[in-house]
N, C-alpha and C. Protein backbone atom coordinates (compact mmCIF):
# COMPACT_ATOMS: atom_id res chain seq x y z
N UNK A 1 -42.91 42.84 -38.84
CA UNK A 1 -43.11 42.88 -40.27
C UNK A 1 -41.80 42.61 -41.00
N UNK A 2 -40.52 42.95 -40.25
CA UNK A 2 -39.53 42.99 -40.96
C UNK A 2 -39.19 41.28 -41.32
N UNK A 3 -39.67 40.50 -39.95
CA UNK A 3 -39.24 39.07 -39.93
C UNK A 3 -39.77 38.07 -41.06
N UNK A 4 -41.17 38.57 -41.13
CA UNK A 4 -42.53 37.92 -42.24
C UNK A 4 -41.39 38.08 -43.82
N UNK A 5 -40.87 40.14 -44.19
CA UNK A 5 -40.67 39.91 -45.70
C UNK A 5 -39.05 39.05 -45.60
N UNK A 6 -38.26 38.95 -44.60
CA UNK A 6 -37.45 38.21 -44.60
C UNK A 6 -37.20 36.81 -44.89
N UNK A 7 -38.41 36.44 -44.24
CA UNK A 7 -38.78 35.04 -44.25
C UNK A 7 -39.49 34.69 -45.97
N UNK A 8 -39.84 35.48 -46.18
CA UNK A 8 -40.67 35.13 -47.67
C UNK A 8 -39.49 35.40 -48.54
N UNK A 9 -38.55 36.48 -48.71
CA UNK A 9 -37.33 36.63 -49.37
C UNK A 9 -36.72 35.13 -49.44
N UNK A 10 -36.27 34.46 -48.07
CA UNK A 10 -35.39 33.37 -47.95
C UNK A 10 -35.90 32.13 -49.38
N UNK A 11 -37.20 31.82 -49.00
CA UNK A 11 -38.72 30.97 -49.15
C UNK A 11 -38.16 30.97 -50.54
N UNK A 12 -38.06 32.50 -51.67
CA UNK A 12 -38.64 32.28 -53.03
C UNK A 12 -37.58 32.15 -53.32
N UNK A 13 -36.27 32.14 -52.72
CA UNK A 13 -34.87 32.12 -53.30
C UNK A 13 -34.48 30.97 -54.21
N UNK A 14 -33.83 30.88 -55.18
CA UNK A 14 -34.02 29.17 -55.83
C UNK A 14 -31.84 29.19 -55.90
N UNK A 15 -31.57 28.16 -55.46
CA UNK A 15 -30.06 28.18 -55.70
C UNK A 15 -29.35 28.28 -56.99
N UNK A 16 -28.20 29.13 -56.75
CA UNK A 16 -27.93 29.14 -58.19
C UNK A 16 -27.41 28.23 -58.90
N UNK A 17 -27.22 27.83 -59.94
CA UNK A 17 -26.86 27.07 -60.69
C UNK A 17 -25.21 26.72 -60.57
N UNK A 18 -24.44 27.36 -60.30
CA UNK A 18 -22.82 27.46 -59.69
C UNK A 18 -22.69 26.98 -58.56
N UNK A 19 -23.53 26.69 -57.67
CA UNK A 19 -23.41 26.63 -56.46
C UNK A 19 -22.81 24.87 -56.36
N UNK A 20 -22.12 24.83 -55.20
CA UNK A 20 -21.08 23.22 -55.05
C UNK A 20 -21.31 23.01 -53.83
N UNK A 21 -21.77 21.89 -53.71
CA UNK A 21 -21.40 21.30 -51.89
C UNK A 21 -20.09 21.56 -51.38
N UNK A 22 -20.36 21.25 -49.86
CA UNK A 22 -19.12 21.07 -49.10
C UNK A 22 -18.28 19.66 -49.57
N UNK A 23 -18.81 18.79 -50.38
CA UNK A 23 -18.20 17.57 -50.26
C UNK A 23 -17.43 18.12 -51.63
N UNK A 24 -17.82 18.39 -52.23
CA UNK A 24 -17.24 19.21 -53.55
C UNK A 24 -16.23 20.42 -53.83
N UNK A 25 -16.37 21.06 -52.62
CA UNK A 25 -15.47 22.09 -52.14
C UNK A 25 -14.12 21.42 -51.69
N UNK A 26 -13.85 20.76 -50.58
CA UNK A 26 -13.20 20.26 -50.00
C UNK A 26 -12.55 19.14 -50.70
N UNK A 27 -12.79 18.40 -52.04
CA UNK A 27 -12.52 17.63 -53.36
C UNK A 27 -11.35 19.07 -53.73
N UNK A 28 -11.88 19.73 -54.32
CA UNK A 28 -11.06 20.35 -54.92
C UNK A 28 -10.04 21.56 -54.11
N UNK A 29 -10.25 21.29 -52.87
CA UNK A 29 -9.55 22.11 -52.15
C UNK A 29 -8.05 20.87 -51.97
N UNK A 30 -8.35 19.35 -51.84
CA UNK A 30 -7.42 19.00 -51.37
C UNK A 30 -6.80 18.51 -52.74
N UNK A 31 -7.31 18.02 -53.85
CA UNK A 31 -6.28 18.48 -54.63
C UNK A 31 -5.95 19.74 -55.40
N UNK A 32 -5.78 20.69 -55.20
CA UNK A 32 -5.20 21.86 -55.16
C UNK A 32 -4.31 22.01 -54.44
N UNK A 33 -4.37 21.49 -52.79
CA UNK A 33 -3.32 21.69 -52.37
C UNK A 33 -1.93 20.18 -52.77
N UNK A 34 -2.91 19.69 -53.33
CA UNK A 34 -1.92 17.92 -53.77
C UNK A 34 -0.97 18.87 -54.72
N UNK A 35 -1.44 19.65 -55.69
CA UNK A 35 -1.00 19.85 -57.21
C UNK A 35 0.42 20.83 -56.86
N UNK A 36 -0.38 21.95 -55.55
CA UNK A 36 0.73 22.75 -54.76
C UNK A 36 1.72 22.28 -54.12
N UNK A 37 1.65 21.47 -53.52
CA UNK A 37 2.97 20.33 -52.90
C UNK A 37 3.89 19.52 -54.15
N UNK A 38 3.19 19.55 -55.01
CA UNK A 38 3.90 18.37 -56.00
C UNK A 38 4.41 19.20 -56.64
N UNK A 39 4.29 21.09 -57.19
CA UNK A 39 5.19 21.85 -57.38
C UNK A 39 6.26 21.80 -56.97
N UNK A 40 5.96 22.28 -55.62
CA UNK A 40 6.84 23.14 -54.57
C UNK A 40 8.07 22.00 -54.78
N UNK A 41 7.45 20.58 -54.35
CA UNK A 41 8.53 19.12 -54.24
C UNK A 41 9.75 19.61 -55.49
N UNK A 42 8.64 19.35 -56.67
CA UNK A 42 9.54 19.35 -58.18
C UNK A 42 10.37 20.83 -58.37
N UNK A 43 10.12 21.98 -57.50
CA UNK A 43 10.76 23.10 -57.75
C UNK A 43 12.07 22.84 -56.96
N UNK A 44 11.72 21.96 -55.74
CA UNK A 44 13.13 22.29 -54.45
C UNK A 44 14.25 20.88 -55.29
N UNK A 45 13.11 20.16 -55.43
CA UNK A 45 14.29 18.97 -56.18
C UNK A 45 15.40 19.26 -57.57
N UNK A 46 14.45 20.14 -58.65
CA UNK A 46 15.58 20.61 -59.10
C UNK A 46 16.64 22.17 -58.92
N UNK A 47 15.95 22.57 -58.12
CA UNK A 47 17.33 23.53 -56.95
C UNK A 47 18.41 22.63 -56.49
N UNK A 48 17.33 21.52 -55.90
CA UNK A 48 19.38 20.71 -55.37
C UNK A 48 19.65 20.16 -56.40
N UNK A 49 19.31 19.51 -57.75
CA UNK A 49 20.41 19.19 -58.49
C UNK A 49 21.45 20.17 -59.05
N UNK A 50 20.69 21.67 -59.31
CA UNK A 50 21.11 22.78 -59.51
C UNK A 50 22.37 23.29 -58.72
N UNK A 51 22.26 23.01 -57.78
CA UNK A 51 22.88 23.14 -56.62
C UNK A 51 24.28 22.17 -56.45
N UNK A 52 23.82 20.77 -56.72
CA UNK A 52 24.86 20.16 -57.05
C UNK A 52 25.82 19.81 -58.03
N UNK A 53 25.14 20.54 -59.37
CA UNK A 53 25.89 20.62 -60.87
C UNK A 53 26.66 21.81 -60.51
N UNK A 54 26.59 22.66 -59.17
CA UNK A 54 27.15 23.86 -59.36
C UNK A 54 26.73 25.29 -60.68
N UNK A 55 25.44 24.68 -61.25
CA UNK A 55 25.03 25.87 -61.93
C UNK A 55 24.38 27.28 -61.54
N UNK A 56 24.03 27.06 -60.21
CA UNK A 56 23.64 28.62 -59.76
C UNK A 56 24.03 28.89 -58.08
N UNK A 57 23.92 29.89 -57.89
CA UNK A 57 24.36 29.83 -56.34
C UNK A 57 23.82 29.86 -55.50
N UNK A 58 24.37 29.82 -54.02
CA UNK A 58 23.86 28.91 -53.16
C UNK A 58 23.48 30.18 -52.19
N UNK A 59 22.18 30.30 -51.73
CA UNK A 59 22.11 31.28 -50.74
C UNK A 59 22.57 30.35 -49.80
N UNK A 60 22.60 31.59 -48.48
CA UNK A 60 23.21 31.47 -47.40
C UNK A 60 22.86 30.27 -46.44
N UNK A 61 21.46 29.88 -46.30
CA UNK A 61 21.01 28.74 -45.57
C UNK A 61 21.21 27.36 -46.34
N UNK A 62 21.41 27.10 -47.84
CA UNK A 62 22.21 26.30 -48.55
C UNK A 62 23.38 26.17 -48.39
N UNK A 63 24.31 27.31 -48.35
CA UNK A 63 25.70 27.28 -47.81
C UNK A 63 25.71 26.76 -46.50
N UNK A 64 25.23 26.77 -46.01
CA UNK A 64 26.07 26.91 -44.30
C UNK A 64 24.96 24.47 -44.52
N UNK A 65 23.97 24.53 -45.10
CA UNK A 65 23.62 23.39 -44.80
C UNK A 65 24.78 22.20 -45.77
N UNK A 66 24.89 22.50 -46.55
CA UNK A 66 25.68 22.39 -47.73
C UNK A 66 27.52 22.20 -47.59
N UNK A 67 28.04 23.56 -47.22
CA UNK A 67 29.19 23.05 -46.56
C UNK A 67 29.85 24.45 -44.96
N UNK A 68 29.42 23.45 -44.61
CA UNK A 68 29.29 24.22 -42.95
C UNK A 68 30.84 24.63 -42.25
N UNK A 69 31.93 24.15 -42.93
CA UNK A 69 32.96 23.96 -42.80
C UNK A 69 33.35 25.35 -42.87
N UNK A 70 32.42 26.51 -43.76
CA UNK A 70 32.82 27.66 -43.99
C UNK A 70 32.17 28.32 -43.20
N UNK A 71 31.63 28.45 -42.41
CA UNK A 71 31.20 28.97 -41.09
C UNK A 71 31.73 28.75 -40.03
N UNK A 72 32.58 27.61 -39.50
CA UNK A 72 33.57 27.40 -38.32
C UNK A 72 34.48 28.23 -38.18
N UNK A 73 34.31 29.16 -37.18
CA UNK A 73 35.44 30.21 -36.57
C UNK A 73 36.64 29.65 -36.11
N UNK A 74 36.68 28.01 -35.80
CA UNK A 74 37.61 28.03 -34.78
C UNK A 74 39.08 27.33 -35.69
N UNK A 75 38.44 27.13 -37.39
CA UNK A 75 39.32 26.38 -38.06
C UNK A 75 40.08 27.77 -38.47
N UNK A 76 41.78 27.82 -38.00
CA UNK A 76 42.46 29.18 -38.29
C UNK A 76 44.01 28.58 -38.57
């Protein structure tokens, strides 16, 4: 009995009106991630000009990529 009102539940269901395909999902999933990359790009690009006007400072993995010369132990 349980399978019958299950089956009639499924039957009268009508989709909702919000509802999006997979082809539609996956549209806006990949540009979302386009829009997220083209941030991230435009955020790191102006860090290194930042970086190279000398207006803010340089964490540590910038330093050492940046000028590595200050990490060599053996220059004394």
């Amino acid at each position: 009995m349980g399978a019958e009102a299950e089956k009639q539940g499924t039957e009268n269901e009508k989709p909702s009106p919000n509802s999006i395909t997979v082809a539609q999902f996956l549209s806006w999933k990949r540009q979302k991630d386009a829009d997220e990359s083209a941030r991230k790009a435009e955020v790191a690009r102006k860090r290194a000009e930042d970086i190279a006007a000398g207006t803010v400072q340089m964490n540590g993995r910038e330093l050492f990529l940046h000028e590595p010369w200050v990490f060599d132990d053996n220059r004394l």
